[in-house]
C-alpha atoms as a PDB file:
ATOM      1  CA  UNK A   1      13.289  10.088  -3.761  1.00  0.00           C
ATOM      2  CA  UNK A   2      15.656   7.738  -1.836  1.00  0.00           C
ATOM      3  CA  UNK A   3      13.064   6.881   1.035  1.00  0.00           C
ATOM      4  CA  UNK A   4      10.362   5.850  -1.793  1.00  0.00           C
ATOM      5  CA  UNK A   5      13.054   3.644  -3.724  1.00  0.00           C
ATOM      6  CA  UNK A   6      13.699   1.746  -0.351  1.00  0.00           C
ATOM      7  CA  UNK A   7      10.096   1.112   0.290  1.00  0.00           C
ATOM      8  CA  UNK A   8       9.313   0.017  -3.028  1.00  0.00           C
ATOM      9  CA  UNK A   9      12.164  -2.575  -2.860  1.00  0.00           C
ATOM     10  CA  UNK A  10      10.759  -3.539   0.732  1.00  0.00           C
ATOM     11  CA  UNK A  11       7.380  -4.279  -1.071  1.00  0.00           C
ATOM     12  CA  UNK A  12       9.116  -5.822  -3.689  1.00  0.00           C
ATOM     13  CA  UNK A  13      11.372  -8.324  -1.635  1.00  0.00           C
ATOM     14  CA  UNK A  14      10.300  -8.118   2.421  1.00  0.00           C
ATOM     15  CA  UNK A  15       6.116  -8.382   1.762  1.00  0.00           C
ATOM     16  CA  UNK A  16       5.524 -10.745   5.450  1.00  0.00           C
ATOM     17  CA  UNK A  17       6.738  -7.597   7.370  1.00  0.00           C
ATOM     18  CA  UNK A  18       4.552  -4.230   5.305  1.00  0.00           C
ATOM     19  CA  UNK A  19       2.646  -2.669   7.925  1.00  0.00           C
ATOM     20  CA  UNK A  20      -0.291   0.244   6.967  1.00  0.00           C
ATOM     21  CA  UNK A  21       1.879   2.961   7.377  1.00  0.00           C
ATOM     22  CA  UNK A  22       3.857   1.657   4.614  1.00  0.00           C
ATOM     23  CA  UNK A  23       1.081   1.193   2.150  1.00  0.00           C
ATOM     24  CA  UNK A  24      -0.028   4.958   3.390  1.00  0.00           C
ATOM     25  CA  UNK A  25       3.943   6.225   2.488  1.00  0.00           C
ATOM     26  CA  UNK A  26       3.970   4.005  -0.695  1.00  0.00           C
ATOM     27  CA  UNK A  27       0.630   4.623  -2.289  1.00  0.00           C
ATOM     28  CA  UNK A  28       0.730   8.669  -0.831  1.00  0.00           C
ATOM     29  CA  UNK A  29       3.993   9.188  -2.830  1.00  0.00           C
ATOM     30  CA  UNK A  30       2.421   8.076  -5.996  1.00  0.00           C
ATOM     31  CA  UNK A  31      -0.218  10.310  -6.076  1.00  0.00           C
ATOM     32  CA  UNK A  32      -3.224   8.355  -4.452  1.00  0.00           C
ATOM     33  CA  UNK A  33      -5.522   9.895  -1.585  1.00  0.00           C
ATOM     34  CA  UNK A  34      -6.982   8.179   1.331  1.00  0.00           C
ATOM     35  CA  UNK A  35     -10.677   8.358   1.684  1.00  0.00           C
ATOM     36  CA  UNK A  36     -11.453   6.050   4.454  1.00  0.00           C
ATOM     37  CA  UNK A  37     -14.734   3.712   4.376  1.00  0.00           C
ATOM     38  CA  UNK A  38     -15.453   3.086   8.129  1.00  0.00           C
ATOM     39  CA  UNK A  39     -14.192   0.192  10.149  1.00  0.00           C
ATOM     40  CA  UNK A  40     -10.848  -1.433   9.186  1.00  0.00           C
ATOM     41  CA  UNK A  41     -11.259  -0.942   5.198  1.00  0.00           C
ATOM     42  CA  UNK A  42      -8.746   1.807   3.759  1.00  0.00           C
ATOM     43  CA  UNK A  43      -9.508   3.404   0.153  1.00  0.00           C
ATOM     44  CA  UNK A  44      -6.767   5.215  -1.953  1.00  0.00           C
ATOM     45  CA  UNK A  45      -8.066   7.608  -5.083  1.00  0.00           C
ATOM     46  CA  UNK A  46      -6.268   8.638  -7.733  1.00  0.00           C
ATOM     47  CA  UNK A  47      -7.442  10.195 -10.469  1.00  0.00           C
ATOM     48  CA  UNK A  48      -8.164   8.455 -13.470  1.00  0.00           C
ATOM     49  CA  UNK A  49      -6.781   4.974 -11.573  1.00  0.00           C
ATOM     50  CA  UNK A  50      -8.813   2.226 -10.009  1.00  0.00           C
ATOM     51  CA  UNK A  51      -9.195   2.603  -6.394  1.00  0.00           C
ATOM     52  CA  UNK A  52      -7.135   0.347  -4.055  1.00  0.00           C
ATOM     53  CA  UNK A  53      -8.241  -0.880  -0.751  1.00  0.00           C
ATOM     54  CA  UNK A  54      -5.984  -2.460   2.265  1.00  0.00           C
ATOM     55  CA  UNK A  55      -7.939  -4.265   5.319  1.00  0.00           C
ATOM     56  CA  UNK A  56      -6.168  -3.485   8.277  1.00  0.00           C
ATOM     57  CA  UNK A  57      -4.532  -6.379  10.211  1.00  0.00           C
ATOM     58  CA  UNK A  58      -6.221  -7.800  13.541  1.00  0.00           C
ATOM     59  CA  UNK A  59      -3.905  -9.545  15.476  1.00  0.00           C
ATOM     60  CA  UNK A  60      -0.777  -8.538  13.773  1.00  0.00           C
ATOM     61  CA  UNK A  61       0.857  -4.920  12.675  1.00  0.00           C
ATOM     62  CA  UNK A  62       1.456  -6.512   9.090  1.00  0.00           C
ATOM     63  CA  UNK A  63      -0.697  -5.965   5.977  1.00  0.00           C
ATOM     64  CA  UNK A  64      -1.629  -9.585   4.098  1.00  0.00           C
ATOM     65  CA  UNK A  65       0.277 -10.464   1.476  1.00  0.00           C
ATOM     66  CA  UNK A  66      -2.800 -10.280  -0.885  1.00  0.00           C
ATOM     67  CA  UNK A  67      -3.279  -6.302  -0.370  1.00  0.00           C
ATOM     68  CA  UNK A  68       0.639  -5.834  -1.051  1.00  0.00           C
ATOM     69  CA  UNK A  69       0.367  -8.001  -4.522  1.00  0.00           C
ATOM     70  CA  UNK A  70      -2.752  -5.604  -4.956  1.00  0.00           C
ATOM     71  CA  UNK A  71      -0.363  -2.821  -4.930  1.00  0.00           C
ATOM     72  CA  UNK A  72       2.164  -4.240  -6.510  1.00  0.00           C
ATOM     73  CA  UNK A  73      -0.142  -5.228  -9.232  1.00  0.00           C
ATOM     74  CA  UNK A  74      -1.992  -1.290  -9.692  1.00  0.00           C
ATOM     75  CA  UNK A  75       1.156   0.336  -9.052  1.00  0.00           C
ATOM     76  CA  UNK A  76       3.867  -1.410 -11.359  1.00  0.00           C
ATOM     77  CA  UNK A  77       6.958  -0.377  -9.417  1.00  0.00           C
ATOM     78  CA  UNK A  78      10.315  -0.856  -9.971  1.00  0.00           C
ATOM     79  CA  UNK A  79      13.423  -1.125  -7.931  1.00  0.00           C
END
């Protein structure tokens, strides 16, 4: 999975410039499901994992940095 390699390095070493659609590749290639709350709030399942949630930016097309070390922290990837 080339593509997946070069996003988890992006999330690894570009995090100012993630955008949703990256968290939906990223966290979609590792298994997790989106079940969307309402409003900006997006939900991932996975089974037997703890859900993650990413707030949709206002004002800017990138994800805050918080929600990326979120992932970062659930996910454990490596470049």
């Amino acid at each position: 999975m080339k593509g997946t390699k070069k996003l988890v390095q992006k999330f690894l070493t570009d995090r100012m410039h993630i955008t949703v659609e990256d968290c939906d590749r990223l966290l979609a290639s590792q298994g997790y499901e989106l079940r969307k709350g309402g409003g900006s709030h997006r939900t991932y399942h996975k089974k037997d994992a703890r859900p993650i949630t990413v707030v949709g930016p206002k004002g800017t097309k990138h994800v805050k940095s918080v929600y990326i070390d979120l992932i970062i922290k659930y996910l454990k990837p490596e470049a």
